[in-house]
Protein backbone atom coordinates (compact mmCIF):
# COMPACT_ATOMS: atom_id res chain seq x y z
CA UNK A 1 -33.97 64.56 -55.22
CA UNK A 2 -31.97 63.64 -51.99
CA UNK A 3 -29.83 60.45 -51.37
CA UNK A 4 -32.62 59.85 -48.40
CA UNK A 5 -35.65 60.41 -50.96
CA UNK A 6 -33.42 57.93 -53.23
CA UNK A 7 -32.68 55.48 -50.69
CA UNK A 8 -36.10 55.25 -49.42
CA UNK A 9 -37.47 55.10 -53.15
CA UNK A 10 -35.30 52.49 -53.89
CA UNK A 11 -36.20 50.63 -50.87
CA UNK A 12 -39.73 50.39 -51.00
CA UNK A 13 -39.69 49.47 -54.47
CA UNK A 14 -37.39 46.44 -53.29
CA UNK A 15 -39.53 45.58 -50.48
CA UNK A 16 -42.53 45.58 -52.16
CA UNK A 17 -41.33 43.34 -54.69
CA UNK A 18 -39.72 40.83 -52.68
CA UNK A 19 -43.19 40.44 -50.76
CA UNK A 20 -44.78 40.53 -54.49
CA UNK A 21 -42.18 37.74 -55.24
CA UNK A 22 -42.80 35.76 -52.07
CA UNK A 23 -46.72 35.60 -53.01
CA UNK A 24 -46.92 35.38 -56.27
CA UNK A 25 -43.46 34.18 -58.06
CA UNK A 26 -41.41 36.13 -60.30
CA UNK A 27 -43.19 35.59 -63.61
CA UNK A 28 -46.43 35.84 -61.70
CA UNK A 29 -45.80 39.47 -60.08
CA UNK A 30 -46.65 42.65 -62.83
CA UNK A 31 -43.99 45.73 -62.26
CA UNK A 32 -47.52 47.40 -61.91
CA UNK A 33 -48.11 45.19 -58.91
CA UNK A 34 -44.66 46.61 -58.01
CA UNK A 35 -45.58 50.55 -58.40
CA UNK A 36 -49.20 50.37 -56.91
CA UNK A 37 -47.31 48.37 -53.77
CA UNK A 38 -44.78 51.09 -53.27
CA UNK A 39 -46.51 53.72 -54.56
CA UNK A 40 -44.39 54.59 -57.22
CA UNK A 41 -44.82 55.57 -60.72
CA UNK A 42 -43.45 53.13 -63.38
CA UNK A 43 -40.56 55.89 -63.96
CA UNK A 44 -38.75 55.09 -60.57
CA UNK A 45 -38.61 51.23 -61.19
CA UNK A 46 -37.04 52.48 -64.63
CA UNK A 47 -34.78 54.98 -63.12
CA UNK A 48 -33.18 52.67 -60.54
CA UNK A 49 -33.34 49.33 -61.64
CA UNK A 50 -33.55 49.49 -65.27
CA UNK A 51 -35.75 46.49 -65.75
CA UNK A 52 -37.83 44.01 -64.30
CA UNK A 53 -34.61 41.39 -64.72
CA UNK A 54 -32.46 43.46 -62.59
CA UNK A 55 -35.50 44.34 -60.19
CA UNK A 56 -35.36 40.67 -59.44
CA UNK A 57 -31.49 40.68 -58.97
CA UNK A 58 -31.52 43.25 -56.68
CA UNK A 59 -33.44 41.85 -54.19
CA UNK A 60 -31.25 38.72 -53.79
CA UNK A 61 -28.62 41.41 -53.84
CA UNK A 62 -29.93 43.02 -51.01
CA UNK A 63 -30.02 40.24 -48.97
CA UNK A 64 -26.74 38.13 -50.56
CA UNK A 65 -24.63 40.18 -50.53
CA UNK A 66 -23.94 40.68 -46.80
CA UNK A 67 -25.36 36.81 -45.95
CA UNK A 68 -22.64 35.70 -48.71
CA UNK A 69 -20.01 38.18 -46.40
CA UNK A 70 -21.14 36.60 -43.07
CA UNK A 71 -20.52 33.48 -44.37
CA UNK A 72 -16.90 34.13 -45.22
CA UNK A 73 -16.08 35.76 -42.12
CA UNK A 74 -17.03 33.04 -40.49
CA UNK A 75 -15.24 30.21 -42.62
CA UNK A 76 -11.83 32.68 -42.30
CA UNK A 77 -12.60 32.29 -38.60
CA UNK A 78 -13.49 28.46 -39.01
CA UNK A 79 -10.52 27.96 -40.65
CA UNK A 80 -8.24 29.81 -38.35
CA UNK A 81 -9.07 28.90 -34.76
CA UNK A 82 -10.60 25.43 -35.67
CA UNK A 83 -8.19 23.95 -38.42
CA UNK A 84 -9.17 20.40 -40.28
CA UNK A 85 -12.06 21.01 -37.94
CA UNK A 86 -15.90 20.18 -40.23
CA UNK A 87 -18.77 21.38 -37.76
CA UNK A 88 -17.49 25.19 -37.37
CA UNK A 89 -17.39 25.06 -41.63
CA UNK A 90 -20.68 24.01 -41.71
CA UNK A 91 -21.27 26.05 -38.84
CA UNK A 92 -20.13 29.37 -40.96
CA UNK A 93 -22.29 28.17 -44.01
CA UNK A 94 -25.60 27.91 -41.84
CA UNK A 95 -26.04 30.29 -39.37
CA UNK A 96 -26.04 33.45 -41.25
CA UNK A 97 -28.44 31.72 -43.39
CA UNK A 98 -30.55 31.31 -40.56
CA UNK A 99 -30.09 34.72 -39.17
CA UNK A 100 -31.61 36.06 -42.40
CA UNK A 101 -34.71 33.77 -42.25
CA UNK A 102 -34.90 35.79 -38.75
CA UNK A 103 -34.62 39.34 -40.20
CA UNK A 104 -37.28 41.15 -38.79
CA UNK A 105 -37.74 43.15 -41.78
CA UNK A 106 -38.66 40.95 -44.39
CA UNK A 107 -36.42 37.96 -43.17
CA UNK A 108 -39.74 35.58 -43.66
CA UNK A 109 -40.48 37.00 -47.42
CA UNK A 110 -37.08 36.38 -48.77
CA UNK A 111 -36.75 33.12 -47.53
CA UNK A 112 -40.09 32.18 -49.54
CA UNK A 113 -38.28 34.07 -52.82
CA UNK A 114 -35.64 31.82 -52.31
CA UNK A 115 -38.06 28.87 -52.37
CA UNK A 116 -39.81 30.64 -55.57
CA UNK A 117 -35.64 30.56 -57.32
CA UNK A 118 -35.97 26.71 -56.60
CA UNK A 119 -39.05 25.92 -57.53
CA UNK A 120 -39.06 28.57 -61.21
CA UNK A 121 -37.02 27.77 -64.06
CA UNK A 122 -35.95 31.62 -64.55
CA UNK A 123 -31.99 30.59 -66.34
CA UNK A 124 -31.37 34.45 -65.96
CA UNK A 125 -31.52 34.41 -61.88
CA UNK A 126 -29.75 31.63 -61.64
CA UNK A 127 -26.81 32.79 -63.97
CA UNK A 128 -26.67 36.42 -61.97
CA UNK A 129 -26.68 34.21 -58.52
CA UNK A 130 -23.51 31.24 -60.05
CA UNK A 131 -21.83 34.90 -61.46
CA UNK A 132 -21.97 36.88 -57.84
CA UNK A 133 -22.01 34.18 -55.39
CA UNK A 134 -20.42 30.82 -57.26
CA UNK A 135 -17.21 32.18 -55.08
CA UNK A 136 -18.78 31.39 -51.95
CA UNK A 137 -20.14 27.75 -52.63
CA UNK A 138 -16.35 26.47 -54.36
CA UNK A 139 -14.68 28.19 -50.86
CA UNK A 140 -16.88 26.22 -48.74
CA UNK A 141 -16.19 22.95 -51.17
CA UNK A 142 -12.25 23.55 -50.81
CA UNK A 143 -12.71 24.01 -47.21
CA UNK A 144 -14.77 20.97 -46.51
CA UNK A 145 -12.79 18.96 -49.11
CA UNK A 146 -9.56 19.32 -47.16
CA UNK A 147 -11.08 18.28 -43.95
CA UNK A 148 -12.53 15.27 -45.97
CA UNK A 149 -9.86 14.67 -48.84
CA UNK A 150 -10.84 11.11 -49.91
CA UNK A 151 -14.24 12.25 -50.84
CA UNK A 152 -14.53 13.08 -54.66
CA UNK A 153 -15.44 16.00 -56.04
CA UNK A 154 -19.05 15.21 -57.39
CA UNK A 155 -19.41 13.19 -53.53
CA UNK A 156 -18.76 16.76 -52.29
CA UNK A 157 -20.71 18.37 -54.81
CA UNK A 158 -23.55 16.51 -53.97
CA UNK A 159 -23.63 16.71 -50.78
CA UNK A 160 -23.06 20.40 -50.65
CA UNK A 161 -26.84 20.46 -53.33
CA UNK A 162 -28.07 18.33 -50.05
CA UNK A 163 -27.53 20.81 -47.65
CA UNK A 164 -28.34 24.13 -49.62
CA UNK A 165 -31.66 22.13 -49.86
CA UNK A 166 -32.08 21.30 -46.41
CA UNK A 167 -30.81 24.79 -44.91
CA UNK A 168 -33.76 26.32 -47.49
CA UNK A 169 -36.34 24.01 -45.65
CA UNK A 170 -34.93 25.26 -42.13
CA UNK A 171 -35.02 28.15 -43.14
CA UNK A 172 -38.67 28.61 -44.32
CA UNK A 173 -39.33 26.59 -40.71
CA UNK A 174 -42.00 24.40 -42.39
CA UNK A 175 -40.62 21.05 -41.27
CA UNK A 176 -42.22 18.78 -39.23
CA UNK A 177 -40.68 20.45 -36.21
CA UNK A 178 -42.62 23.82 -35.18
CA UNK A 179 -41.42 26.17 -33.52
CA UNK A 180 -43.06 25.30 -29.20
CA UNK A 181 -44.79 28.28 -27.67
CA UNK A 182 -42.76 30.11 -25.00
CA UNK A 183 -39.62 29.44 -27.28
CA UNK A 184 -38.36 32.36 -29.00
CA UNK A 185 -37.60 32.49 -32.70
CA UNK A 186 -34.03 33.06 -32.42
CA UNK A 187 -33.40 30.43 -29.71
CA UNK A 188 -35.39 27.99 -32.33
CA UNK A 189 -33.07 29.06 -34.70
CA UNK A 190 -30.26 28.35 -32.74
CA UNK A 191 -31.12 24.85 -32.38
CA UNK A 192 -32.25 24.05 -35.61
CA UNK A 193 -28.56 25.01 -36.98
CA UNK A 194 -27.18 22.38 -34.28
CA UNK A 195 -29.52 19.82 -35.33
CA UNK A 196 -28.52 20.89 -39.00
CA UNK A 197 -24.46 21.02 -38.50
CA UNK A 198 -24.55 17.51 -36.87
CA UNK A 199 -27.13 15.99 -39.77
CA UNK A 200 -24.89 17.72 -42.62
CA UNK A 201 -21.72 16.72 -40.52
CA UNK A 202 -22.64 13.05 -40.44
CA UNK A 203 -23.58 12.91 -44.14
CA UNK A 204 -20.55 14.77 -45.43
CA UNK A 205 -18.20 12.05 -43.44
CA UNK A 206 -20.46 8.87 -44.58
C-alpha cells in the first residue's frame, strides 16, 4: 500500500466521521456508520486509528493542531509589534478560529463537532484536548494578564470560558446576525471577529 493510498484512506475515514460527528454526536455515530461512509472495511479504522477513542481525537487533531499553531504565530506577532497592546491578543486567539469555521472542506462540520464537545459529557475528549492544547489557552491567559495585571486569575479565567463560548457561537454563525446576501462569507467573517475583539476587549478591561 502507498503513502497516497494511506493518506487518502486515512482521510476519508476522518472526514466521514467528523460529518458523522457533526450529525449525530460522538456516542450517537457507529464505527459502522464510519466504514459504510468511507467505504472502508472495519480493518482500516483498526489499522490507523486503533479505536473509536482515538478516531475521535484525530479529528480535532486534524483541525487543532495547525488552528492551535496559527494562533501562536499570531500572539508571538501580537506580542512583538503591539506590546501591552489587548485587541491584536484577542485578535490572534479569534481569527484563525474563524478561518477554520470558513474551511471549505469541512470548515462548517467541525465547527458543529466542536459544539457536540460542549454540549457531550465525553471526560476522555476533553482530557486529550487540556493534554495537547492546555498550552495554548495558559499563553493567551499570561499574555492578556500582563496587559491587564490587576485582574485575578479566576477574573481572567472566566472571562477567557466567556469568549471560547462566544467565538464557538461565531463560529457556527447561528446568532441573531445572518450572514446579508451579496456579502461574502469571508468578508462576514472578517467583521464578526471585529465585532468579537471589541465585545471580548471591553469585557476583559471591565
Amino acid at each position: 500500500m502507498s503513502s497516497n493510498t494511506q493518506f487518502s484512506t486515512k482521510d476519508r475515514i476522518l472526514t466521514a466521521a467528523e460529518e458523522l460527528f457533526a450529525q449525530h454526536g460522538f456516542s450517537g455515530t457507529s464505527l459502522r456508520q464510519v466504514t459504510g461512509r468511507a467505504d472502508v472495511n472495519i480493518a482500516a479504522v483498526n489499522y490507523h486509528f486503533g479505536s473509536k477513542e482515538n478516531l475521535v481525537n484525530e479529528v480535532f487533531r486534524r483541525r487543532m493542531d495547525e488552528m492551535s499553531a496559527h494562533r501562536l504565530r499570531a500572539l508571538k506577532t501580537a506580542l512583538d509589534e503591539h506590546p501591552g497592546d489587548l485587541e491584536p491578543i484577542l485578535a490572534a486567539f479569534i481569527e484563525p478560529a474563524l478561518a477554520v469555521a470558513l474551511h471549505r472542506q469541512g470548515g462548517a462540520a467541525f465547527v458543529r463537532v466542536i459544539a457536540r464537545a460542549y454540549a457531550e459529557k465525553n471526560d476522555g475528549l476533553r482530557t486529550f484536548l487540556s493534554e495537547r492544547y492546555g498550552h495554548v489557552l495558559r499563553d493567551f491567559a499570561r499574555a492578556i494578564g500582563a496587559c491587564l495585571p490587576d485582574l485575578s486569575k479566576e477574573e481572567l479565567y472566566w472571562r477567557l470560558d466567556f469568549l471560547a463560548g462566544a467565538l464557538t457561537y461565531a463560529m457556527a454563525d447561528f446568532g441573531l446576525i445572518k450572514r446579508p446576501g451579496g456579502v461574502q462569507e469571508k468578508s462576514h467573517a472578517e467583521r464578526a471577529a471585529r465585532e468579537l475583539i471589541r465585545f471580548a476587549a471591553a469585557g476583559f478591561k471591565d
